[in-house]
C-alpha atoms as a PDB file:
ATOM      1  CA  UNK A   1      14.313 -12.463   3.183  1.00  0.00           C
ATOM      2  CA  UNK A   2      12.545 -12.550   0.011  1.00  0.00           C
ATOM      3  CA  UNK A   3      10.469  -9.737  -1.231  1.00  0.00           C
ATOM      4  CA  UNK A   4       7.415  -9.924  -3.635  1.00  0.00           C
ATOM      5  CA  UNK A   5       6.409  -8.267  -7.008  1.00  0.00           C
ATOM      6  CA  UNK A   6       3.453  -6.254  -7.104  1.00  0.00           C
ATOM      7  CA  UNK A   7       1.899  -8.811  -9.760  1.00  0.00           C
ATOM      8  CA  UNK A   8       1.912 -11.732  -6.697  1.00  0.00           C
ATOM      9  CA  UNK A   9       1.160  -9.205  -4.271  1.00  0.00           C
ATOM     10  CA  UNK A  10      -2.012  -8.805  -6.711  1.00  0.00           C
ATOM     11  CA  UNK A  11      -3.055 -12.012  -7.140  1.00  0.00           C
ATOM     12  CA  UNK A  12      -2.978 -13.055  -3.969  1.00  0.00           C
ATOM     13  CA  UNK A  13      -5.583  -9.729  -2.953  1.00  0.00           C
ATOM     14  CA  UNK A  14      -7.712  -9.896  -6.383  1.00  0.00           C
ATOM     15  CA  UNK A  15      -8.134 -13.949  -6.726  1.00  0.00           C
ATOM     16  CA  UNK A  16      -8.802 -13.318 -10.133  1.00  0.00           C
ATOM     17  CA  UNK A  17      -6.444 -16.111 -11.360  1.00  0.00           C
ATOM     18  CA  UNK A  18      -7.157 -19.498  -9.855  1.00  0.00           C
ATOM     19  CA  UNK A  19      -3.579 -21.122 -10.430  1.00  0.00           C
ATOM     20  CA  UNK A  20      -1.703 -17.510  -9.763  1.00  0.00           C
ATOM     21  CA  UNK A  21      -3.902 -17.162  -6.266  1.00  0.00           C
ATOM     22  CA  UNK A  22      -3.028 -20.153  -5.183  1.00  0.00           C
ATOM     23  CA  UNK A  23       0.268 -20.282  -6.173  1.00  0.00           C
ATOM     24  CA  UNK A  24       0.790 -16.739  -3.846  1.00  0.00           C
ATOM     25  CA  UNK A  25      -1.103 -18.181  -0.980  1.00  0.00           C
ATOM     26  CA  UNK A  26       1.231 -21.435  -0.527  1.00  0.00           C
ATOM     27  CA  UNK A  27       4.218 -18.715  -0.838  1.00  0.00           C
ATOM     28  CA  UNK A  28       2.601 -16.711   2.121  1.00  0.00           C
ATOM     29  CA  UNK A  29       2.127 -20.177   3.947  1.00  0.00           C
ATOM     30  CA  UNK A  30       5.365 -21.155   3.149  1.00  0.00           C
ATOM     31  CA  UNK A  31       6.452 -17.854   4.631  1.00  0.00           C
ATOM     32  CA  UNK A  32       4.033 -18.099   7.754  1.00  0.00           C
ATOM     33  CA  UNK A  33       5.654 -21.353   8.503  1.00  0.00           C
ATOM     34  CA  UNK A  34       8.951 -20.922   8.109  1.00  0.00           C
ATOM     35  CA  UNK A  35       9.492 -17.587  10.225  1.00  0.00           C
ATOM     36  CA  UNK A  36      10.678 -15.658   7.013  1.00  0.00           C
ATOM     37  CA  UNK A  37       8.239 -12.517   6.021  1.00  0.00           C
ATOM     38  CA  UNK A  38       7.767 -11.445   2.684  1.00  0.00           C
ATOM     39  CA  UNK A  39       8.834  -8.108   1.937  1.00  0.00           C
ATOM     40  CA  UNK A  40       6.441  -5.546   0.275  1.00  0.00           C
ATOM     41  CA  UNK A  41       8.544  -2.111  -0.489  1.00  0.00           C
ATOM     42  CA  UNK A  42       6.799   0.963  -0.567  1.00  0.00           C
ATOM     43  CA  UNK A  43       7.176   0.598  -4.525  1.00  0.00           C
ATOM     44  CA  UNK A  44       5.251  -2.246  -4.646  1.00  0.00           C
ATOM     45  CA  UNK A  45       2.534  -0.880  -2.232  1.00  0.00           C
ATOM     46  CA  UNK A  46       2.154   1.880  -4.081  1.00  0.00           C
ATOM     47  CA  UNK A  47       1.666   0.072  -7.430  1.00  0.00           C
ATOM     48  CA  UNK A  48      -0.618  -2.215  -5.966  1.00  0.00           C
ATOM     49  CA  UNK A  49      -2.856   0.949  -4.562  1.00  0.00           C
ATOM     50  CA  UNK A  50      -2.982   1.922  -7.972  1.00  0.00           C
ATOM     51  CA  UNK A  51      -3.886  -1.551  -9.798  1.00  0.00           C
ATOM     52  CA  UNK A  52      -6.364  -2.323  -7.027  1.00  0.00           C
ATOM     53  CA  UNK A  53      -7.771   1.358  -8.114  1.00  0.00           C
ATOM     54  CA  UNK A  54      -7.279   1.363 -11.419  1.00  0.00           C
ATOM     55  CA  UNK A  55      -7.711  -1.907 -13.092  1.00  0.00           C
ATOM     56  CA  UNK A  56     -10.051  -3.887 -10.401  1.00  0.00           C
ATOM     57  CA  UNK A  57     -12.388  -0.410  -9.647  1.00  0.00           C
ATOM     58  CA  UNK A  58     -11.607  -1.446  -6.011  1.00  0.00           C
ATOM     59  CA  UNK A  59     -13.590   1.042  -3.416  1.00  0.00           C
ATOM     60  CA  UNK A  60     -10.920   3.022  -1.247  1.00  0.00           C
ATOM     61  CA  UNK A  61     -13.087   1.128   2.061  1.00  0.00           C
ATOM     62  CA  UNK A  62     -11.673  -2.127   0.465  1.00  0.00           C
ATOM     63  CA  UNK A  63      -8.886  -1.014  -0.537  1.00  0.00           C
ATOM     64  CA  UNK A  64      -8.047  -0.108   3.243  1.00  0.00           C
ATOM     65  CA  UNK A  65      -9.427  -3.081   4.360  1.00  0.00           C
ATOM     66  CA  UNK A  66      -7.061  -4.772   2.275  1.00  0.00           C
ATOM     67  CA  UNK A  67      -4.037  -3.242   3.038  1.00  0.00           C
ATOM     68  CA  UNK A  68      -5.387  -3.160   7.444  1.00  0.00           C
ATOM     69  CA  UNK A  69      -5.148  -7.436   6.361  1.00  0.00           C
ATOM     70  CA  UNK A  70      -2.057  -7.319   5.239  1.00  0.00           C
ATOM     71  CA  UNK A  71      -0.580  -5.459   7.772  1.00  0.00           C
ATOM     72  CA  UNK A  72      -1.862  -8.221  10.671  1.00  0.00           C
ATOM     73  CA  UNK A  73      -0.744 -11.200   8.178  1.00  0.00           C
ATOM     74  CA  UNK A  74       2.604 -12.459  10.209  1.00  0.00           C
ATOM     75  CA  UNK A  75       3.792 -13.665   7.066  1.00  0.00           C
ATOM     76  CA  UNK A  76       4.375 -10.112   5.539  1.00  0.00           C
ATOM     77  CA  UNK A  77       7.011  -6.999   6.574  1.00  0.00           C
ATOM     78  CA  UNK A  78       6.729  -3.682   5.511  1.00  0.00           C
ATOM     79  CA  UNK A  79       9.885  -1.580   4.197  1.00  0.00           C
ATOM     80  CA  UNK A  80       8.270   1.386   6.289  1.00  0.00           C
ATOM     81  CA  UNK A  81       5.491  -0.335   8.711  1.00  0.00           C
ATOM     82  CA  UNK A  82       5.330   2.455  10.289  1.00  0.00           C
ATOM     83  CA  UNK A  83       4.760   4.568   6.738  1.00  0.00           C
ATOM     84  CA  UNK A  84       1.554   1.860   6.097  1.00  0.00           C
ATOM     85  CA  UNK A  85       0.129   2.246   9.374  1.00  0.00           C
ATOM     86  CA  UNK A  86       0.253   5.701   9.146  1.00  0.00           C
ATOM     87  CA  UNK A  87      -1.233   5.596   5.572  1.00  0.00           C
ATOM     88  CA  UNK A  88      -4.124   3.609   7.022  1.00  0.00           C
ATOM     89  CA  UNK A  89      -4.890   6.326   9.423  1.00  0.00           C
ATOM     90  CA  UNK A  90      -4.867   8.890   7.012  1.00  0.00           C
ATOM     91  CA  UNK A  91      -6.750   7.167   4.364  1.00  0.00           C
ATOM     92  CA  UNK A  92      -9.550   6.687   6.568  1.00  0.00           C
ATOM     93  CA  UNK A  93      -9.445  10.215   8.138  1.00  0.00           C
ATOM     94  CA  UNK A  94      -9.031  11.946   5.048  1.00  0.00           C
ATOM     95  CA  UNK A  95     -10.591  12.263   1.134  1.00  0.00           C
ATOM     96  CA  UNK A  96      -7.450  12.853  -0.164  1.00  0.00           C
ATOM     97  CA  UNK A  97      -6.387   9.880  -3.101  1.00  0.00           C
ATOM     98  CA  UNK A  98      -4.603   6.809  -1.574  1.00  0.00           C
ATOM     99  CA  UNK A  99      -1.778   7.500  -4.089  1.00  0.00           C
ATOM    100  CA  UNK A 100      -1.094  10.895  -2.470  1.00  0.00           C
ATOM    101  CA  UNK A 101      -1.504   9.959   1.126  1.00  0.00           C
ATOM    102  CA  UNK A 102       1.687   7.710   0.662  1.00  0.00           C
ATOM    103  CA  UNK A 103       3.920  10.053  -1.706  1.00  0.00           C
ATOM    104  CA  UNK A 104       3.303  13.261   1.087  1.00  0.00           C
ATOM    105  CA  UNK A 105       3.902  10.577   4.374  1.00  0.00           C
ATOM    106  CA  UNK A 106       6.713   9.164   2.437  1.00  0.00           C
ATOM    107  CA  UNK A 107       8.143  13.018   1.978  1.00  0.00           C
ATOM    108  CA  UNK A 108       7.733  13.845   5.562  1.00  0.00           C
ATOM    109  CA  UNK A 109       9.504  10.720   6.657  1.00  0.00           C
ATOM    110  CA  UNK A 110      12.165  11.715   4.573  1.00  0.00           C
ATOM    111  CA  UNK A 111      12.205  15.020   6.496  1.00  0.00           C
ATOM    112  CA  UNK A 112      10.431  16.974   3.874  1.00  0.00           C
ATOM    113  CA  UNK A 113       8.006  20.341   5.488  1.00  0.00           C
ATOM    114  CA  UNK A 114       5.352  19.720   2.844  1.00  0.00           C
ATOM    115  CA  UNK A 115       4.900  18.287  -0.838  1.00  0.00           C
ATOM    116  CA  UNK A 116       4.716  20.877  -3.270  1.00  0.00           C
ATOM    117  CA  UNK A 117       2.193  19.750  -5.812  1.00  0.00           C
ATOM    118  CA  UNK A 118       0.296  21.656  -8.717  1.00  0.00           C
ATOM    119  CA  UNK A 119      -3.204  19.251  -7.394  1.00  0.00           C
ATOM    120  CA  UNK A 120      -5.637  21.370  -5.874  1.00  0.00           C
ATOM    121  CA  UNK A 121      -7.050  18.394  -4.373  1.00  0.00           C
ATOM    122  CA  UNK A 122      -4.439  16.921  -2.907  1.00  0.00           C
ATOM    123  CA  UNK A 123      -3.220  20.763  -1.490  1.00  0.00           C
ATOM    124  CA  UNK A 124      -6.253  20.155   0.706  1.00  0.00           C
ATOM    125  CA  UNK A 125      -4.200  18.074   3.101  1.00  0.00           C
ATOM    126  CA  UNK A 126      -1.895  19.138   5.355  1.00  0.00           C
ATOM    127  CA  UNK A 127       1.058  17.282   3.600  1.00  0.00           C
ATOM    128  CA  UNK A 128       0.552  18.958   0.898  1.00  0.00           C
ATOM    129  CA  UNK A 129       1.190  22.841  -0.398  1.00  0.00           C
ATOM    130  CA  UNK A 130       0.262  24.307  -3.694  1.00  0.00           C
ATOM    131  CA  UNK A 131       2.899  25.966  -5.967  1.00  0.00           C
ATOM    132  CA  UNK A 132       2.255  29.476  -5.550  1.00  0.00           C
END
């Protein structure tokens, strides 16, 4: 298995570089075809939430639509599918920043009760609890 860096992972979303983009889609192709998946850690997904937020002034809607793609593209594993489905749900139920969503799921997977956080807005959810 080969993972991906959160630059490809990017390009291939953004299609902001003509040569980059379609250097990442033969990859995923390549992928598709040959029964291997590209693996996207949690790292990377959180990165790319953040770059897709940050840089490109993507709209949380397309960021989720984005990341509901890639999670139906057979030429792309999850570290934590489970974590990124679960992030979808929760970023379209909830306000709460994308960024946040995934460190608080990410802590309760781990076994955690709550994430204690100093952000009042994040404290909101239920993942989260504010340092008294």
């Amino acid at each position: 298995m080969k993972a991906i860096d959160t630059n490809v992972l990017v390009r291939f979303l953004v299609c902001d570089d003509a040569a980059m983009t379609e250097r990442a889609r033969r990859m995923f192709e390549h992928a598709k075809e040959a029964s291997e998946p590209l693996l996207i850690s949690t790292l990377v997904f959180l990165e790319t939430l953040w770059v897709l937020r940050s840089t490109y002034a993507f709209s949380r809607e397309a960021i989720i639509k984005a990341v509901k793609q890639l999670l139906i593209l057979p030429a792309v594993t999850f570290e934590s599918y489970g974590l990124i489905r679960a992030f979808v749900q929760e970023a379209t139920a909830a306000n709460t920043d994308l960024a946040d969503i995934l460190i608080g799921l990410q802590a309760r997977a781990a076994g955690a009760e709550t994430t204690m956080t100093f952000d009042s807005k994040a404290a909101k959810h239920p993942l989260f609890t504010i340092v008294p």
